[in-house]
Protein backbone atom coordinates (compact mmCIF):
# COMPACT_ATOMS: atom_id res chain seq x y z
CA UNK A 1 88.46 95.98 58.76
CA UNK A 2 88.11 96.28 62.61
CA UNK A 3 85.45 94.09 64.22
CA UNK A 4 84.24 94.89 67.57
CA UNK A 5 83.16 92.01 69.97
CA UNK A 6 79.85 91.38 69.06
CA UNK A 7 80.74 91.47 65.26
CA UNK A 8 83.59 88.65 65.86
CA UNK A 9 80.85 86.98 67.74
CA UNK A 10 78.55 86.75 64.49
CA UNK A 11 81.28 86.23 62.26
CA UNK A 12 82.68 82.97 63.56
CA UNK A 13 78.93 81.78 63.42
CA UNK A 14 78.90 82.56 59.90
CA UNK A 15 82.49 81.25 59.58
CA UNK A 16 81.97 78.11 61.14
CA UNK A 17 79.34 77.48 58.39
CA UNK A 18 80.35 75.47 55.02
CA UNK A 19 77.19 76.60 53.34
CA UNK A 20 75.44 80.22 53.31
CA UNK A 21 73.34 81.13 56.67
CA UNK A 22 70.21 82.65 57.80
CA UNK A 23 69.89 85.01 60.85
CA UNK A 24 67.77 82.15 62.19
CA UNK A 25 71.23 79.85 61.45
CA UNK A 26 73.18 82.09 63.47
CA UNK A 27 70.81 83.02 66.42
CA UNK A 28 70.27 79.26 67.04
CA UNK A 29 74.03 78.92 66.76
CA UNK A 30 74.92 82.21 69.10
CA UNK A 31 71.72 82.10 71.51
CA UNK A 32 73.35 80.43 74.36
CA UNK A 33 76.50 82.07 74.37
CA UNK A 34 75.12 85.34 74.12
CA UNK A 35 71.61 85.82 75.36
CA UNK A 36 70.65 87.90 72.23
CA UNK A 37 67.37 88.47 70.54
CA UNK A 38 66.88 87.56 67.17
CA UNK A 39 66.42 91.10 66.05
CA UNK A 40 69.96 91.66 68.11
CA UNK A 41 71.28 88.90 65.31
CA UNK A 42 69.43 90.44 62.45
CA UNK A 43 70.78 94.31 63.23
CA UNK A 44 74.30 92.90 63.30
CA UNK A 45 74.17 90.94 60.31
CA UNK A 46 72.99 94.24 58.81
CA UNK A 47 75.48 95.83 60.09
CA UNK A 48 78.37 93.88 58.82
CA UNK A 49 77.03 93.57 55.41
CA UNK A 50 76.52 97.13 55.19
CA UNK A 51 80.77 96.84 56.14
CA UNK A 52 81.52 94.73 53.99
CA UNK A 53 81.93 92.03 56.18
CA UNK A 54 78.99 89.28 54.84
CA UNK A 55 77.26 89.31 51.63
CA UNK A 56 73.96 89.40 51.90
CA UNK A 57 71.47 87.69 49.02
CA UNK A 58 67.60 86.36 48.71
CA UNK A 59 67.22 82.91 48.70
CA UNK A 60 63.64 82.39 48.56
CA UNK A 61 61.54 84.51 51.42
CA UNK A 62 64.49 84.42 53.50
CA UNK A 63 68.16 86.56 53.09
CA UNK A 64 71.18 84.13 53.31
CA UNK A 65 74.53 85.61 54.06
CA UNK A 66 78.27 84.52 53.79
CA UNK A 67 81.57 85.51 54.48
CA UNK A 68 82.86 88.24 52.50
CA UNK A 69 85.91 88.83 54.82
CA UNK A 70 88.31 85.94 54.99
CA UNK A 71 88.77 85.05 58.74
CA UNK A 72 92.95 85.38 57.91
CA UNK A 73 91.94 89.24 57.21
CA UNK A 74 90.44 89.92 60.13
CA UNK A 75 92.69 88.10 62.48
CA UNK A 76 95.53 90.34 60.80
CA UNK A 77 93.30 93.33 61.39
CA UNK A 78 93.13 93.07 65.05
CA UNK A 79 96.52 91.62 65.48
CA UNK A 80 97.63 94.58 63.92
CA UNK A 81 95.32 96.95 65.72
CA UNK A 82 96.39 95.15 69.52
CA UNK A 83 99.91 95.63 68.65
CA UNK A 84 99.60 99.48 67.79
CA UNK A 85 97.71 99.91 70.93
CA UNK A 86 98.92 97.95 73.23
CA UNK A 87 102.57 97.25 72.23
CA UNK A 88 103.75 100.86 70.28
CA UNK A 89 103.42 99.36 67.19
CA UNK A 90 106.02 96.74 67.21
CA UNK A 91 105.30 92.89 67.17
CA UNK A 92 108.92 92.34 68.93
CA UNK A 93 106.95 93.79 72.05
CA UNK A 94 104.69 91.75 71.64
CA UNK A 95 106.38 88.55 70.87
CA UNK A 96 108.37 89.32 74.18
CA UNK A 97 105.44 89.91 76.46
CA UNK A 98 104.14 86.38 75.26
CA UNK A 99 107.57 84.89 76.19
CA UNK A 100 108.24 86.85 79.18
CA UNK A 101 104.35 86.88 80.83
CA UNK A 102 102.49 84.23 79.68
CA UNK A 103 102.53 80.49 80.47
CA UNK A 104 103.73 79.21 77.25
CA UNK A 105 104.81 75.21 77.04
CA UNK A 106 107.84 73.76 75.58
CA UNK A 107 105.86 72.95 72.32
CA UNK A 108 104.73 76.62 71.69
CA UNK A 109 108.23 78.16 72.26
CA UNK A 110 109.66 75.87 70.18
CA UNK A 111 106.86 76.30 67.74
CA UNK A 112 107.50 80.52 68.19
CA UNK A 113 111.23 79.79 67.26
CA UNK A 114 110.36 78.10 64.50
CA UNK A 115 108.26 81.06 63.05
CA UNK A 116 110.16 83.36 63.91
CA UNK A 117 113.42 81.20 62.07
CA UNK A 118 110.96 80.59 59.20
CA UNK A 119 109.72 84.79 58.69
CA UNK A 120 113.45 85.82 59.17
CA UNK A 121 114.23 83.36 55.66
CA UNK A 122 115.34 80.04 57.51
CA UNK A 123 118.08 82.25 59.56
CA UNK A 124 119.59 84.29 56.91
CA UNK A 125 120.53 87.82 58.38
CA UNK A 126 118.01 90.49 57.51
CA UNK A 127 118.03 94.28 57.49
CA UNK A 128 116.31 95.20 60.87
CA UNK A 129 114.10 98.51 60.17
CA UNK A 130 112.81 100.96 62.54
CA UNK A 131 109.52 101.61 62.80
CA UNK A 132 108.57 105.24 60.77
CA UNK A 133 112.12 105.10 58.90
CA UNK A 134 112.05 103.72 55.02
């Protein structure tokens, strides 16, 4: 499920939360970052649980709303979406451009080896696919 900004905005509100919120919950907990109305928090929690996104329930006068897309979901979501756009599909592209352009520290390369060592099976040899072939 693709979230634009806005929506990831409300979602780590509601994310951040160990119990089920109220708009009021997240416009206190989004006001000062964003600037946005009340209503503005209301529409979008609308709009997500009309997604999918939140559940939505009555709890008393008020609706109370909770996560109905795991955070791990929607991280892989627009992982997956920035690396079709941005890097033709491949996460190798990707992977490079954070090696080659960004300021990565000793501890994250290492750590990025270590993935990488870990997804390929602890550094057993695996069958290298190209993208669109089976």
């Amino acid at each position: 499920m693709k979230l634009n900004d806005s929506e990831w905005t409300i979602m780590q509100a509601v994310w951040s939360s160990d119990a089920p919120v109220t708009a009021r919950d997240v416009h206190a907990d989004v006001e000062e970052e964003t600037a946005w109305s009340y209503s503005t928090v209301r529409t979008l929690l609308t709009r997500l649980a009309e997604k999918g996104a939140l559940s939505e329930a009555k709890s008393g006068k008020h609706l109370v709303y909770e996560a109905a897309l795991e955070r791990r979901a929607a991280r892989h979501s627009a992982v997956r979406s920035l690396v079709d756009k941005a890097f033709g599909g491949t996460f190798g592209s990707l992977v490079q451009h954070l090696a080659n352009e960004e300021r990565l520290s000793a501890r994250d390369r290492e750590e990025l080896a270590r993935l990488i060592e870990k997804a390929d099976g602890g550094g057993r040899p695996t069958k290298r696919r190209r993208r669109g072939t089976t």
